[in-house]
Protein backbone atom coordinates (compact mmCIF):
# COMPACT_ATOMS: atom_id res chain seq x y z
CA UNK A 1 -97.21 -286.30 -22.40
CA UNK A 2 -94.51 -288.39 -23.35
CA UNK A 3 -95.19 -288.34 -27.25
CA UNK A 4 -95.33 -284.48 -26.48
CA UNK A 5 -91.30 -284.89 -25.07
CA UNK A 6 -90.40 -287.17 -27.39
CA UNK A 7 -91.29 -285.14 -30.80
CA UNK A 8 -89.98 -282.60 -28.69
CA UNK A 9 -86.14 -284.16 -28.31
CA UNK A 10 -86.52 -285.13 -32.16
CA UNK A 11 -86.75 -281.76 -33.38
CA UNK A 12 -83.39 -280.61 -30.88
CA UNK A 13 -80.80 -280.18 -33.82
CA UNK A 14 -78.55 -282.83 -33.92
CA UNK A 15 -74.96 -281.45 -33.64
CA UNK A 16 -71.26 -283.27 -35.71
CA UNK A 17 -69.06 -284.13 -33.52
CA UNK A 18 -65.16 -284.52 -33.39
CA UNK A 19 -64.58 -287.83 -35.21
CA UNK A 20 -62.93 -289.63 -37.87
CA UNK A 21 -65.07 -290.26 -41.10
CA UNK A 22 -65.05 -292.42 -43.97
CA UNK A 23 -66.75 -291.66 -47.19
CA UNK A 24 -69.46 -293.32 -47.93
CA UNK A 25 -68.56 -294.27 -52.06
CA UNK A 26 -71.82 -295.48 -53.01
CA UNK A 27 -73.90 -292.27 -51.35
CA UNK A 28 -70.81 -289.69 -52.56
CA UNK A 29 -69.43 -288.00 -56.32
CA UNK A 30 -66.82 -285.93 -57.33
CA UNK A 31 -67.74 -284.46 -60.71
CA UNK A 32 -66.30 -281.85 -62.68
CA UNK A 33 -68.19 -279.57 -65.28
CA UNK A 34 -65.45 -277.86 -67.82
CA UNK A 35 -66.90 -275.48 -71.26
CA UNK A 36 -65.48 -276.54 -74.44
CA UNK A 37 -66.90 -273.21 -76.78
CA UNK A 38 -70.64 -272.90 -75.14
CA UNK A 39 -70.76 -276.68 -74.42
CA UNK A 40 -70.35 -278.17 -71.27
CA UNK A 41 -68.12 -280.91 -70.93
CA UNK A 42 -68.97 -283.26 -67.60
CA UNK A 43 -67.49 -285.95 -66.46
CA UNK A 44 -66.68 -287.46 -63.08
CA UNK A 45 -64.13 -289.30 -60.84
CA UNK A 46 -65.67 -292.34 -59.57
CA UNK A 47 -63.10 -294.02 -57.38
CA UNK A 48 -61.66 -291.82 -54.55
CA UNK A 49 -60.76 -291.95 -50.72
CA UNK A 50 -60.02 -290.17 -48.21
CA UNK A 51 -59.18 -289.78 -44.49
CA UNK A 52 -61.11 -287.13 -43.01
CA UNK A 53 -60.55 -285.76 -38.92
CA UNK A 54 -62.79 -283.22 -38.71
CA UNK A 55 -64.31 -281.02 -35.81
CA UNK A 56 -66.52 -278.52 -36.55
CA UNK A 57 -66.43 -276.99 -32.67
CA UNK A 58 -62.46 -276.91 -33.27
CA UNK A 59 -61.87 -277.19 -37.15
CA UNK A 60 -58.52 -275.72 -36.78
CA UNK A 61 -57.78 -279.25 -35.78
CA UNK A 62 -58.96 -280.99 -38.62
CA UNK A 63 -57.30 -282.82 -41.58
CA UNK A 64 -58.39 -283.98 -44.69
CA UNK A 65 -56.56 -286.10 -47.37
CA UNK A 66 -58.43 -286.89 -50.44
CA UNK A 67 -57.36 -289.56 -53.30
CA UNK A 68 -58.89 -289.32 -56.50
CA UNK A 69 -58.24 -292.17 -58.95
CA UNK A 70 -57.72 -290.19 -61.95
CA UNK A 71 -57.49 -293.44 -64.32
CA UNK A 72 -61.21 -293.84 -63.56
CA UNK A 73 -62.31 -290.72 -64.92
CA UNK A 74 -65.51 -290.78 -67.39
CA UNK A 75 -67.04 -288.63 -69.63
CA UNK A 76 -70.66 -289.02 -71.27
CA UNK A 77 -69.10 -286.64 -74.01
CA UNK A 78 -67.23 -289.21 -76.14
CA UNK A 79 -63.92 -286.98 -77.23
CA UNK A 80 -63.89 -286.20 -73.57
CA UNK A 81 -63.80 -289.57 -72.63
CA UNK A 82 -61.21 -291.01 -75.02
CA UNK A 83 -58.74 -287.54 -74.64
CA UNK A 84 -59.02 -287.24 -71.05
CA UNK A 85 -56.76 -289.86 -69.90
CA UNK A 86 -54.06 -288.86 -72.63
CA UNK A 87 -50.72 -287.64 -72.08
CA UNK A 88 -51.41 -284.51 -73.03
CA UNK A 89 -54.74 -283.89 -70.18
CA UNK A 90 -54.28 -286.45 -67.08
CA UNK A 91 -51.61 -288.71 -68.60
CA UNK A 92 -53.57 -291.29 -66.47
CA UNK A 93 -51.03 -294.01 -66.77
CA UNK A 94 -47.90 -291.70 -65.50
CA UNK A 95 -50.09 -289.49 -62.94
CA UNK A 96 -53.12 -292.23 -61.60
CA UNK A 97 -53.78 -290.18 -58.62
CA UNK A 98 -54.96 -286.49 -57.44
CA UNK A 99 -54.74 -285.45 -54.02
CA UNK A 100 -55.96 -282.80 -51.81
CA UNK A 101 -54.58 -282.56 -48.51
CA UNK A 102 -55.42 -279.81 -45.97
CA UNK A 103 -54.28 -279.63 -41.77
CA UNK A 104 -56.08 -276.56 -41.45
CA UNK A 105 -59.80 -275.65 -41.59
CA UNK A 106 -61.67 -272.59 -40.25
CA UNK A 107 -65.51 -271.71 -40.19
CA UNK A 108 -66.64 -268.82 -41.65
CA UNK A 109 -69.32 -266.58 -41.04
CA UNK A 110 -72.05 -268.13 -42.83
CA UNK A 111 -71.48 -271.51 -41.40
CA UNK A 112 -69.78 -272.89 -44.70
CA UNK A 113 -66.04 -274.19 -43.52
CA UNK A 114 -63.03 -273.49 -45.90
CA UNK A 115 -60.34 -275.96 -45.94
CA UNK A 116 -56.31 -274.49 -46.38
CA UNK A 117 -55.16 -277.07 -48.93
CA UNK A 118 -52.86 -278.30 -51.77
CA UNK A 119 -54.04 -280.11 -54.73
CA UNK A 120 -51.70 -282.06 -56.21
CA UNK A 121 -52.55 -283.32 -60.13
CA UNK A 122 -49.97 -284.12 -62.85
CA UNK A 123 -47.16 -283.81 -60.12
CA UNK A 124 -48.21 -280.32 -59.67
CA UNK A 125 -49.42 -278.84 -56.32
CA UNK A 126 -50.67 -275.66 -55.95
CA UNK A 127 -52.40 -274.03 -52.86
CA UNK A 128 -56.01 -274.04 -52.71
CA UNK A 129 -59.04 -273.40 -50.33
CA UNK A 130 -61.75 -275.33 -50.53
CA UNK A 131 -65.62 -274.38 -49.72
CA UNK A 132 -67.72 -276.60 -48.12
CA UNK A 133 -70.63 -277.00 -45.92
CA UNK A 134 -71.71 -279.95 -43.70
CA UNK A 135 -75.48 -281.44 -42.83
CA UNK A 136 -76.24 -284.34 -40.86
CA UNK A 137 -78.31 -286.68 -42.02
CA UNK A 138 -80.58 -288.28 -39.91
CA UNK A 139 -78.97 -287.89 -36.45
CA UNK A 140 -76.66 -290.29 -34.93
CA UNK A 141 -77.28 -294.37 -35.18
CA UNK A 142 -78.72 -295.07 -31.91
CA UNK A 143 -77.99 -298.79 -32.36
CA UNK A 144 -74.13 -297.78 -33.56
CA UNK A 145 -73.39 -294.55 -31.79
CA UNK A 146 -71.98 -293.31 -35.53
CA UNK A 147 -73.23 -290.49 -36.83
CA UNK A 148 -73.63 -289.53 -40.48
CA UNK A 149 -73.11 -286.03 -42.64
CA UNK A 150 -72.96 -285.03 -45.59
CA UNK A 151 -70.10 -282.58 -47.71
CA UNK A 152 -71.06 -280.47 -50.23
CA UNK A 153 -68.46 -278.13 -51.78
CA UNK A 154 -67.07 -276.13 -55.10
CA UNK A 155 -63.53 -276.29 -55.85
CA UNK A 156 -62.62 -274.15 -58.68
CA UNK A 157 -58.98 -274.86 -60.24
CA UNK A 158 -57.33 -273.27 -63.38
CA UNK A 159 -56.49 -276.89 -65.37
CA UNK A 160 -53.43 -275.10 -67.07
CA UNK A 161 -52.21 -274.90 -63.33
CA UNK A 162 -51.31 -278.43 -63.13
CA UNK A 163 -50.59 -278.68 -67.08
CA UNK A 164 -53.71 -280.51 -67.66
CA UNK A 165 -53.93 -279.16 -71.44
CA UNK A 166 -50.58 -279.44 -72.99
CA UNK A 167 -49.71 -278.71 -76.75
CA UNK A 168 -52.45 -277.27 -79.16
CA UNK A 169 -54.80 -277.63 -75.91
CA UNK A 170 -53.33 -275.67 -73.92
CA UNK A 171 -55.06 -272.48 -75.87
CA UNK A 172 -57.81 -270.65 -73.79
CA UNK A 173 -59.83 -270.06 -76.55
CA UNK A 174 -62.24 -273.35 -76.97
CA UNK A 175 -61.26 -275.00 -73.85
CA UNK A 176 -62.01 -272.44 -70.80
CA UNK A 177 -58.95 -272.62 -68.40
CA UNK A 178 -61.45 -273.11 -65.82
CA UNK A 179 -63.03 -276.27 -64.50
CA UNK A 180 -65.53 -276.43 -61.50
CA UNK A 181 -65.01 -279.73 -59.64
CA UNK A 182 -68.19 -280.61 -57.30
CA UNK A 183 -67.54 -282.47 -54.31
CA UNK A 184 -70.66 -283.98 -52.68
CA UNK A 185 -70.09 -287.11 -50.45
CA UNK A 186 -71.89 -288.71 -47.65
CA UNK A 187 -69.79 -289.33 -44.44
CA UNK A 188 -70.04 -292.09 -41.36
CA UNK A 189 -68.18 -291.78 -38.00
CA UNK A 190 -65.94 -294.27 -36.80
């Protein structure tokens, strides 16, 4: 009877609660997939940071502040990787850091969560939601009492937005003005 409760209480779902998280760097990317003609160009940001309050009983009372290292972007495409940090795409060495930074977040009716942000690249912010949903990944720690989830989201952003493309790039007509950034990270409570 009690290996009949016990599978029982394993199978309850395990809820997120209000916390604080830290990213998890090792477990977590943020990569971004851009078309140059029919090819896809994809590359990936891997130093970033954030501080992350999040609720999702009350996620009108969350915050989020993400900091991407911009300097550390790679490419496996090797024009991508040698233009990217450039003055006329990141200008890495002027602009080392992107941020996102949202203090308000609301559920919507599929369960996914949109953040109400501003992404700030090149100097440049410009409003913009982001689209996310949350899992938790094996329960809570029962030694630690943390609990850990994981984020996965899609943040589309229009690169000529924050002037990432200047000069002869900043034509349309190779390099798509789009860029899809995926954001998939692995979360612990504190």
């Amino acid at each position: 009877m009690r290996r009949i409760v016990l599978w029982l209480l394993l199978l309850l779902p395990v809820t997120v609660q209000a916390a604080n998280w830290s990213i998890i760097p090792e477990k977590s990317r943020i990569e971004f997939t851009a078309m140059y003609g029919k090819d896809k160009i994809v590359g990936q940001f891997p130093k970033f940071s954030g501080d992350i309050l999040f609720d999702p009983e009350n996620p009108e009372r969350s915050k989020i502040q993400m900091r991407v290292d911009i300097v550390s972007v790679t490419s496996e495409d090797k024009d991508a990787q040698t233009y990217l940090p450039m003055a006329e795409w990141f200008a890495a060495k002027q602009f080392p850091e992107a941020r996102y930074d949202a203090d308000h977040v609301k559920k919507l009716e599929d369960g996914s969560f949109e953040a109400q942000g501003n992404l700030t690249i090149r100097d440049k912010t410009v409003p913009m939601p982001f689209r996310f949903t949350l899992s938790t990944i094996a329960g809570q720690d029962k030694d630690t009492g943390k609990q850990y989830a994981r984020v996965n989201g899609n943040l589309p952003i229009n690169r000529l937005d924050f002037g990432v493309g200047q000069g002869e790039w900043a034509a349309t007509d190779i390099i798509a003005n789009g860029v899809q950034v995926q954001i998939n990270i692995e979360v612990v409570s504190q």
